[in-house]
Protein backbone atom coordinates (compact mmCIF):
# COMPACT_ATOMS: atom_id res chain seq x y z
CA UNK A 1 19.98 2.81 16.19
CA UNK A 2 18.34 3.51 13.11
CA UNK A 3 19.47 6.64 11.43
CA UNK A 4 16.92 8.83 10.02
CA UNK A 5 15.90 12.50 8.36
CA UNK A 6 13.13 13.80 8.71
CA UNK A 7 11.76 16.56 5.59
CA UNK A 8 9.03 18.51 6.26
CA UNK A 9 7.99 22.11 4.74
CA UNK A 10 5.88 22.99 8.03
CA UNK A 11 8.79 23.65 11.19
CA UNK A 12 5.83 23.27 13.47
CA UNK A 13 4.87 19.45 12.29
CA UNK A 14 8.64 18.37 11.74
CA UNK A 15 9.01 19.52 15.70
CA UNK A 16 5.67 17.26 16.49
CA UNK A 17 7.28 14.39 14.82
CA UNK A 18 10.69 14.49 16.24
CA UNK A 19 9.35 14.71 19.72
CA UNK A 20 7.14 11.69 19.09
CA UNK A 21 9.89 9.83 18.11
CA UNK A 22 11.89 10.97 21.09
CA UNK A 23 9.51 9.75 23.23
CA UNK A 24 8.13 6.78 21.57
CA UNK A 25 11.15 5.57 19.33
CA UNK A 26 14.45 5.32 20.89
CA UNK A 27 15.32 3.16 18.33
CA UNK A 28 15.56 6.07 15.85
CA UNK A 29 18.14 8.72 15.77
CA UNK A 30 17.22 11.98 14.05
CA UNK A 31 20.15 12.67 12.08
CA UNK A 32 19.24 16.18 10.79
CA UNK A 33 15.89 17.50 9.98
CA UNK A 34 14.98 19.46 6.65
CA UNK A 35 12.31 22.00 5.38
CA UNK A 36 12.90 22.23 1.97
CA UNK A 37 12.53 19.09 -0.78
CA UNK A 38 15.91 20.86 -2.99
CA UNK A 39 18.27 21.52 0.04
CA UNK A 40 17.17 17.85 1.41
CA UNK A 41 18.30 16.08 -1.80
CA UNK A 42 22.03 17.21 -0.43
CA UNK A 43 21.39 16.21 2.98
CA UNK A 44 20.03 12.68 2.37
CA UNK A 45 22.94 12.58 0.12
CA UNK A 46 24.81 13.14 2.43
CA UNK A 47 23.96 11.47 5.35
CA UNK A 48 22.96 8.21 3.63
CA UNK A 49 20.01 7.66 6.35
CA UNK A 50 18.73 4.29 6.87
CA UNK A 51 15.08 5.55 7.33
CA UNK A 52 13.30 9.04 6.04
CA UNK A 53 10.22 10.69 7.37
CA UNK A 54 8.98 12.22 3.77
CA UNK A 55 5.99 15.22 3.26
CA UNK A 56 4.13 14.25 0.40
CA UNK A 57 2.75 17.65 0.03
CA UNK A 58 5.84 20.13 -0.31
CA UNK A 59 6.13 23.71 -2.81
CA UNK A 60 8.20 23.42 -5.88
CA UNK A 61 9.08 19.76 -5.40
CA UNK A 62 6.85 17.17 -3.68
CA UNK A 63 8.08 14.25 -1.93
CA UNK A 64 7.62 11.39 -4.84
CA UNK A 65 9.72 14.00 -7.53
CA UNK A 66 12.52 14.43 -4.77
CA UNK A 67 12.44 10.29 -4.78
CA UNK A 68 12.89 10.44 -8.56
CA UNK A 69 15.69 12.64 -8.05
CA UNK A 70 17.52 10.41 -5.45
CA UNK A 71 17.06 7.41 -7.53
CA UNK A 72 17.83 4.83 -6.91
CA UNK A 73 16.61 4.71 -3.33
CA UNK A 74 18.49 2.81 -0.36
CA UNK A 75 16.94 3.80 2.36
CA UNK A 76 13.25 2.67 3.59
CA UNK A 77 10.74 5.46 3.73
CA UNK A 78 7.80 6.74 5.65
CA UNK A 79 5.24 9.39 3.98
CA UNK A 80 3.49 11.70 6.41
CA UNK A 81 0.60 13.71 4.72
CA UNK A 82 -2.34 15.38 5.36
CA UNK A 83 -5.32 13.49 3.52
CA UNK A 84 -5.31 13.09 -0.07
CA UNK A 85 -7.41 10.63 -1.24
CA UNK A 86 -5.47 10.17 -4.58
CA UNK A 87 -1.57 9.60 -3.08
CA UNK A 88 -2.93 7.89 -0.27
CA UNK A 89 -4.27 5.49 -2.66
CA UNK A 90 -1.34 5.28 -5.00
CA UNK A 91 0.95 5.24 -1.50
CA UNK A 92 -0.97 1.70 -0.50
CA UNK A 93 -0.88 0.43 -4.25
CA UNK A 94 3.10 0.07 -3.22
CA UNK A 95 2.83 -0.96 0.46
CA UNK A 96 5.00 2.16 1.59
CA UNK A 97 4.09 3.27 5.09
CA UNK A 98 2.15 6.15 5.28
CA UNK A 99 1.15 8.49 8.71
CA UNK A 100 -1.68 11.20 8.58
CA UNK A 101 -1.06 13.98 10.16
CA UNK A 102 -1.52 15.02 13.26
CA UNK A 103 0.55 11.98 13.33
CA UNK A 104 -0.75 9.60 16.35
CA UNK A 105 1.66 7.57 18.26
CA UNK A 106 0.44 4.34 18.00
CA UNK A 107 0.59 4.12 14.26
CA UNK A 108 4.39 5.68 14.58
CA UNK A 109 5.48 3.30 16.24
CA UNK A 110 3.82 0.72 14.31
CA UNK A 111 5.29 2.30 10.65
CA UNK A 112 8.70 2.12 12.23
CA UNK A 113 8.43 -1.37 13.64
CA UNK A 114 7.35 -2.47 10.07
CA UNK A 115 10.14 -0.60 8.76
CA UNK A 116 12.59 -1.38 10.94
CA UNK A 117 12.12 -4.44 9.65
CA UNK A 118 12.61 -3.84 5.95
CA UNK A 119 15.74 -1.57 6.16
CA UNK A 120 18.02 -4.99 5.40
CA UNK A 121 15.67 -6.21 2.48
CA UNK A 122 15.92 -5.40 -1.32
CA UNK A 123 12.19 -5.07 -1.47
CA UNK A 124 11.85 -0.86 -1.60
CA UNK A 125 12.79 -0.65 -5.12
CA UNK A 126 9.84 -2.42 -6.83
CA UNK A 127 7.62 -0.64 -4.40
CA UNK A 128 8.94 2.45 -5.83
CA UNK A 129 8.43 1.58 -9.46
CA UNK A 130 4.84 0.27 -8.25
CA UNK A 131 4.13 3.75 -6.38
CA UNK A 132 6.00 5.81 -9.46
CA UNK A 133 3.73 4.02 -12.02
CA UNK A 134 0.80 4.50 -10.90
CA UNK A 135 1.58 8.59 -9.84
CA UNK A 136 2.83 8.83 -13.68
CA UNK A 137 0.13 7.13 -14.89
CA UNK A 138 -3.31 7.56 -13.39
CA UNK A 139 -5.44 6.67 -15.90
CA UNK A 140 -3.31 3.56 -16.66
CA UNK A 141 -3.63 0.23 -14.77
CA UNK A 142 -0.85 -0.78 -12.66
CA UNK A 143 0.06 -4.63 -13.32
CA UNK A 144 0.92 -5.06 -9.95
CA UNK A 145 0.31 -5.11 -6.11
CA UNK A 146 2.73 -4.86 -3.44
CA UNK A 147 1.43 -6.62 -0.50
CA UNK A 148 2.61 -7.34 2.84
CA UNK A 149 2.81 -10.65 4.15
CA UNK A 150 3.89 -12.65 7.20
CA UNK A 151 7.23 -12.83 5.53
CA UNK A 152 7.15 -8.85 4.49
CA UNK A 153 6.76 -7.65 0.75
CA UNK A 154 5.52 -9.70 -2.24
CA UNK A 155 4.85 -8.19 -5.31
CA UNK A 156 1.52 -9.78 -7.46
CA UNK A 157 0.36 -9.17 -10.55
CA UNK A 158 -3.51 -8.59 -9.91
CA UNK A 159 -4.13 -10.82 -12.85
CA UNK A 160 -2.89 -14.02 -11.10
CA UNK A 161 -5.34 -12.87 -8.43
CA UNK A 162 -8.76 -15.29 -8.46
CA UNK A 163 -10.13 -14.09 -5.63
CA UNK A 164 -9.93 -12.84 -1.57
CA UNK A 165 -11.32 -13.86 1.37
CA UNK A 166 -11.92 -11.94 4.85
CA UNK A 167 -10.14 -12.78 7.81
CA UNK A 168 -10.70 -11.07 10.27
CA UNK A 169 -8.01 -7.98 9.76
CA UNK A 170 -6.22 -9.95 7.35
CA UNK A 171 -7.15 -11.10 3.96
CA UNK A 172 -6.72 -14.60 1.84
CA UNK A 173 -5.34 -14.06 -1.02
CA UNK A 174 -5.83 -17.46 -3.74
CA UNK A 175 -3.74 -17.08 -6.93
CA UNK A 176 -3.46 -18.72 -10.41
CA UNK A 177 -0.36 -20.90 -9.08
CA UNK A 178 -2.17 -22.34 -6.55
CA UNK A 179 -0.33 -20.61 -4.17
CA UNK A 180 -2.45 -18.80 -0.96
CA UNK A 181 -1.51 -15.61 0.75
CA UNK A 182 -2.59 -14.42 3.97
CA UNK A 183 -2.27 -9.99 3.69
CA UNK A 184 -2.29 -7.69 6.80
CA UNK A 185 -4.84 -5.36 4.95
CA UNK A 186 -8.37 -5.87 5.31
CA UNK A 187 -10.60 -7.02 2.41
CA UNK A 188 -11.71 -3.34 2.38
CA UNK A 189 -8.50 -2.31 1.74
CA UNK A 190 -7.87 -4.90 -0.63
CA UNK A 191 -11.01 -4.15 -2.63
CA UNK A 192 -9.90 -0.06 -2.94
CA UNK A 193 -7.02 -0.63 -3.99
CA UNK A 194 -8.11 -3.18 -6.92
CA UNK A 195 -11.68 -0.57 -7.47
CA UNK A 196 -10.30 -0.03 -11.42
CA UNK A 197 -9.47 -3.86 -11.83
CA UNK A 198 -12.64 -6.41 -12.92
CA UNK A 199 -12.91 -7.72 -9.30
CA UNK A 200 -16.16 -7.69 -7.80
CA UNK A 201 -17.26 -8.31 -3.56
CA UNK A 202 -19.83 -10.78 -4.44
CA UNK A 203 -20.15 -11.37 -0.45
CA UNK A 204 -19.05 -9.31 2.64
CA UNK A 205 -16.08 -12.23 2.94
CA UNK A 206 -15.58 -12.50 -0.61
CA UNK A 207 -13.81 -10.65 -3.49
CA UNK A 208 -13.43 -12.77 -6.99
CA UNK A 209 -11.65 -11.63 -10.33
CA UNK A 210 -14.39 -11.12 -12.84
CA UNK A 211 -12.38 -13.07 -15.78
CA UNK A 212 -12.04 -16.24 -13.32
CA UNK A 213 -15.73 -16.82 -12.71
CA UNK A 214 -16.38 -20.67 -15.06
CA UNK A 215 -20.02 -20.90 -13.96
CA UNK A 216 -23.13 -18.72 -12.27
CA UNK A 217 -24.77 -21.20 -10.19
CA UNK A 218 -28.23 -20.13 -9.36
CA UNK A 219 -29.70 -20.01 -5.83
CA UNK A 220 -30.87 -17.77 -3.19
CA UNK A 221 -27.87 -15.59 -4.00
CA UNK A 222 -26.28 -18.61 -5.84
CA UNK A 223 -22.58 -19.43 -6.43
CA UNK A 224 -20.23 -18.87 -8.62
CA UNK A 225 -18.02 -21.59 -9.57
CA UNK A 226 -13.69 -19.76 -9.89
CA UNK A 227 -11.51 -21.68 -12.65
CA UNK A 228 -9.68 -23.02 -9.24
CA UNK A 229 -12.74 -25.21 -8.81
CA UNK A 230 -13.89 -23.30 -5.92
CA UNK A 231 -17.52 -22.64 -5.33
CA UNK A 232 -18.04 -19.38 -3.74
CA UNK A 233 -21.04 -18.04 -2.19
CA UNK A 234 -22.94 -15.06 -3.66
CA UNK A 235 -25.48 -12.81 -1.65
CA UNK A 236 -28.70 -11.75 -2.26
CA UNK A 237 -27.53 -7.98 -2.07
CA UNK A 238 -25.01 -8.75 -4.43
CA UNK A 239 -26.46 -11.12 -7.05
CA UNK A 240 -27.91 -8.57 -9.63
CA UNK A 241 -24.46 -6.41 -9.57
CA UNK A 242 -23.04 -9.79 -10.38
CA UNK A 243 -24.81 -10.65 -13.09
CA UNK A 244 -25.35 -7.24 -14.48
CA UNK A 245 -21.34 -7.66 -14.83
CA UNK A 246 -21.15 -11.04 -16.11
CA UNK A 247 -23.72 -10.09 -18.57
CA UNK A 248 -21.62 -7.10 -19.92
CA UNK A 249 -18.35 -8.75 -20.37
């Protein structure tokens, strides 16, 4: 069984949740449930859970300042929020689960599958400084991605990134090293979350890092030739953006 708490300032959606888990989750135990961030520093504290169920938005102390306060964090964590474009964003920066609410079974179960997982890795804490960065610091780029693989977290600087190709719901990821990453976000997601780095979608299939493009290869939409080698194709919807940007750097 995995133990967990579940904090939540609204009684009414910390009820919804623990019945969906109830009913969907046997594999989680609800150790105690809490509806105030300071009184739910002691509990987590004191329980030591494995897994929490965290409100982002909460009075006088929101979810990521009662993380700071628990520092350093040993237990794997699930944010449930109503929408906010900016901590969503910051939220998938680190690869944290996330669940909007009204929270919909399906993608419960899947955030505690995929944490489930993760409770015996050591993987949470650069996620944290990932997701604390970029909260602190929102006019500052973060230096690196958190991205979940096959094998579960790796952490990337976007600068060793050259460029991303669509698969289907997954994304190729093709770094400096050589080295090739297959993502379970879409190249949608991938492009939001690197919107303030210099990567541009010069295709629908195709996201490239600005300062890796060697050569504009002209053509219907034309190419553009990555320091990799690769030749990538450009569209014809895309190719004045392209070299609008080129043409400013």
């Amino acid at each position: 069984m995995i133990r967990s708490v579940i904090i939540d300032d609204e009684p009414h959606a910390a009820q919804v949740l623990q019945i969906l888990l109830e009913k969907h989750c046997a594999e989680v135990k609800v150790e105690a449930v809490c509806h105030a961030a300071k009184e739910a520093e002691k509990l987590v504290r004191a329980i030591n859970p494995q897994l929490v169920f965290l409100d982002v938005e909460m009075p006088h102390m929101n979810g990521f300042e009662l993380l700071e306060k628990l520092a350093p964090v040993n237990f794997q964590i699930i944010f449930t929020t109503s929408y906010d474009q900016y901590a969503i964003k910051a939220i998938k920066f680190s690869a944290i689960d996330y669940l909007l609410k009204p929270v919909d079974p399906q993608e419960l179960k899947a955030a505690v599958k995929k944490s489930a997982g993760l409770i015996s890795t050591s993987t949470l804490p650069s996620q944290l400084d990932i997701l604390l960065h970029k909260l602190r610091q929102p006019a500052t780029l973060s230096n690196r991605i958190a991205l979940p693989t096959m094998e579960g977290l790796q952490m990337v600087p976007v600068d060793n990134i050259l460029y991303c190709t669509a698969n289907s719901n997954y994304t190729l990821l093709v770094l400096k090293d050589k080295q090739k990453l297959t993502v379970s976000r879409t190249l949608k997601e991938i492009e939001e979350m690197l919107e303030e780095h210099p990567f541009l979608r010069v295709h629908h299939s195709c996201l490239v890092n600005l300062h890796e493009i060697q050569k504009y290869i002209r053509g219907e939409g034309g190419t553009v030739l990555m320091s990799d080698g690769a030749e990538l194709a450009v569209s014809r919807s895309r190719k004045d953006i392209l070299l609008k940007k080129l043409q400013s750097r």
